[in-house]
Protein backbone atom coordinates (compact mmCIF):
# COMPACT_ATOMS: atom_id res chain seq x y z
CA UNK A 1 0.00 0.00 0.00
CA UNK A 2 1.57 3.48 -0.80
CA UNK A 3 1.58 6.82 1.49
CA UNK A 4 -1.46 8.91 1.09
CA UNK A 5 0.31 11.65 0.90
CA UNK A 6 3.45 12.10 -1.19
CA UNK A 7 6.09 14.99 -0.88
CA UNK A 8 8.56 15.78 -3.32
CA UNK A 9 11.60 18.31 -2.72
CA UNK A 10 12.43 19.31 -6.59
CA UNK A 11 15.10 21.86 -4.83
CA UNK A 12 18.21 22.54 -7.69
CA UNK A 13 16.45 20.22 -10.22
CA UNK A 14 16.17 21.18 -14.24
CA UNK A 15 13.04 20.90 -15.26
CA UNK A 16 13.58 17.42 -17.23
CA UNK A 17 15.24 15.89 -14.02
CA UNK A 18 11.95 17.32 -12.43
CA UNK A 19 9.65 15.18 -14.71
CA UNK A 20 11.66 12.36 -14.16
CA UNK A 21 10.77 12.62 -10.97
CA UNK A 22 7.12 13.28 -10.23
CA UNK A 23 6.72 10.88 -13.60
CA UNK A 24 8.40 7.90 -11.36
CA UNK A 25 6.12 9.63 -7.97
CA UNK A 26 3.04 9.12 -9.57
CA UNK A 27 3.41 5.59 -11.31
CA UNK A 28 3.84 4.37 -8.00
CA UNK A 29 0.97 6.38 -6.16
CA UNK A 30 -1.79 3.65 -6.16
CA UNK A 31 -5.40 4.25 -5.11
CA UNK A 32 -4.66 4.93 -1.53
CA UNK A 33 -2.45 8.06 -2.56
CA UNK A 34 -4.61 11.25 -2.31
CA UNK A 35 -1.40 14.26 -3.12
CA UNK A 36 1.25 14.90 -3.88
CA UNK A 37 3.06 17.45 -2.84
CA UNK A 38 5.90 19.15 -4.92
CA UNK A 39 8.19 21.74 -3.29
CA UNK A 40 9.98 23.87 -5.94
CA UNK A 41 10.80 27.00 -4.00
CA UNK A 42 9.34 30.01 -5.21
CA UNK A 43 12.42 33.11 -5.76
CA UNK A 44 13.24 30.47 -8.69
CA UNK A 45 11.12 27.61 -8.51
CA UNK A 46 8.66 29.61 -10.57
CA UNK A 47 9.99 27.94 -14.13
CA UNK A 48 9.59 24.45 -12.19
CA UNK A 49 5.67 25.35 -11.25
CA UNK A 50 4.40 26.72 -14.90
CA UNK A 51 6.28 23.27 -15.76
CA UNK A 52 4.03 21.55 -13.65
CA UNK A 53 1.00 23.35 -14.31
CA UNK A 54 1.89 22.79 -18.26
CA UNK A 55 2.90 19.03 -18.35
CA UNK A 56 0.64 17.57 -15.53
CA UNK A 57 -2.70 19.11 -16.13
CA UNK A 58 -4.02 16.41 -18.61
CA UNK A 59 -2.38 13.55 -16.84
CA UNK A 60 -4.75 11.06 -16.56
CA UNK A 61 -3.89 10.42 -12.78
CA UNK A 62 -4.04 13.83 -11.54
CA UNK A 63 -7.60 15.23 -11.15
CA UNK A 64 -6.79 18.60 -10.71
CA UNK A 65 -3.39 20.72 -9.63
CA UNK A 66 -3.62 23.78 -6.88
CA UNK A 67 -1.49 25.83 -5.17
CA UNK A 68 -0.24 24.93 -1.49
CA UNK A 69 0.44 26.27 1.72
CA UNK A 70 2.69 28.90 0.40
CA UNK A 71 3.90 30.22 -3.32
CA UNK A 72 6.93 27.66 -3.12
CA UNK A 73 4.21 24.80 -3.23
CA UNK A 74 2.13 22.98 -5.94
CA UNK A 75 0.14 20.18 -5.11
CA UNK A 76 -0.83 17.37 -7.37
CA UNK A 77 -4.39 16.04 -6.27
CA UNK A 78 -5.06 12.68 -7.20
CA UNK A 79 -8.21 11.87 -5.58
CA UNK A 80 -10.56 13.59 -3.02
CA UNK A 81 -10.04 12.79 0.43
């Protein structure tokens, strides 16, 4: 059974070492994962966030993206609690 909640720290990552790694994140989220949360920092995590907006918002596992707890936060919501 995975975590229901997921968090990713996508600190000092380029944006295609970022896919790799939410891609690998949510192939192993199963149906007990509700979020995932992905930390990309926000004085210049914003290029990482309009990445995520732009490459996960037709995924077929995510049901919708919103911001977090603060600007340096982007949450991937799987499924509602």
């Amino acid at each position: 059974m995975g975590a229901p909640f997921i968090d990713i720290d996508l600190h000092g990552l380029f944006q295609d070492d970022a896919v790799k790694v939410i891609d690998k994140a949510l192939k192993a989220a199963d149906s007990s994962t509700y979020q995932i949360r992905l930390i990309h920092g926000y004085n210049r995590g914003t290029s990482l966030k309009n990445m995520i907006i732009d490459e996960y918002k037709y995924h077929p596992k995510v049901l919708r993206i919103q911001p977090g707890d603060n600007q340096g936060v982007t949450l991937l919501i799987l499924r509602e609690l």
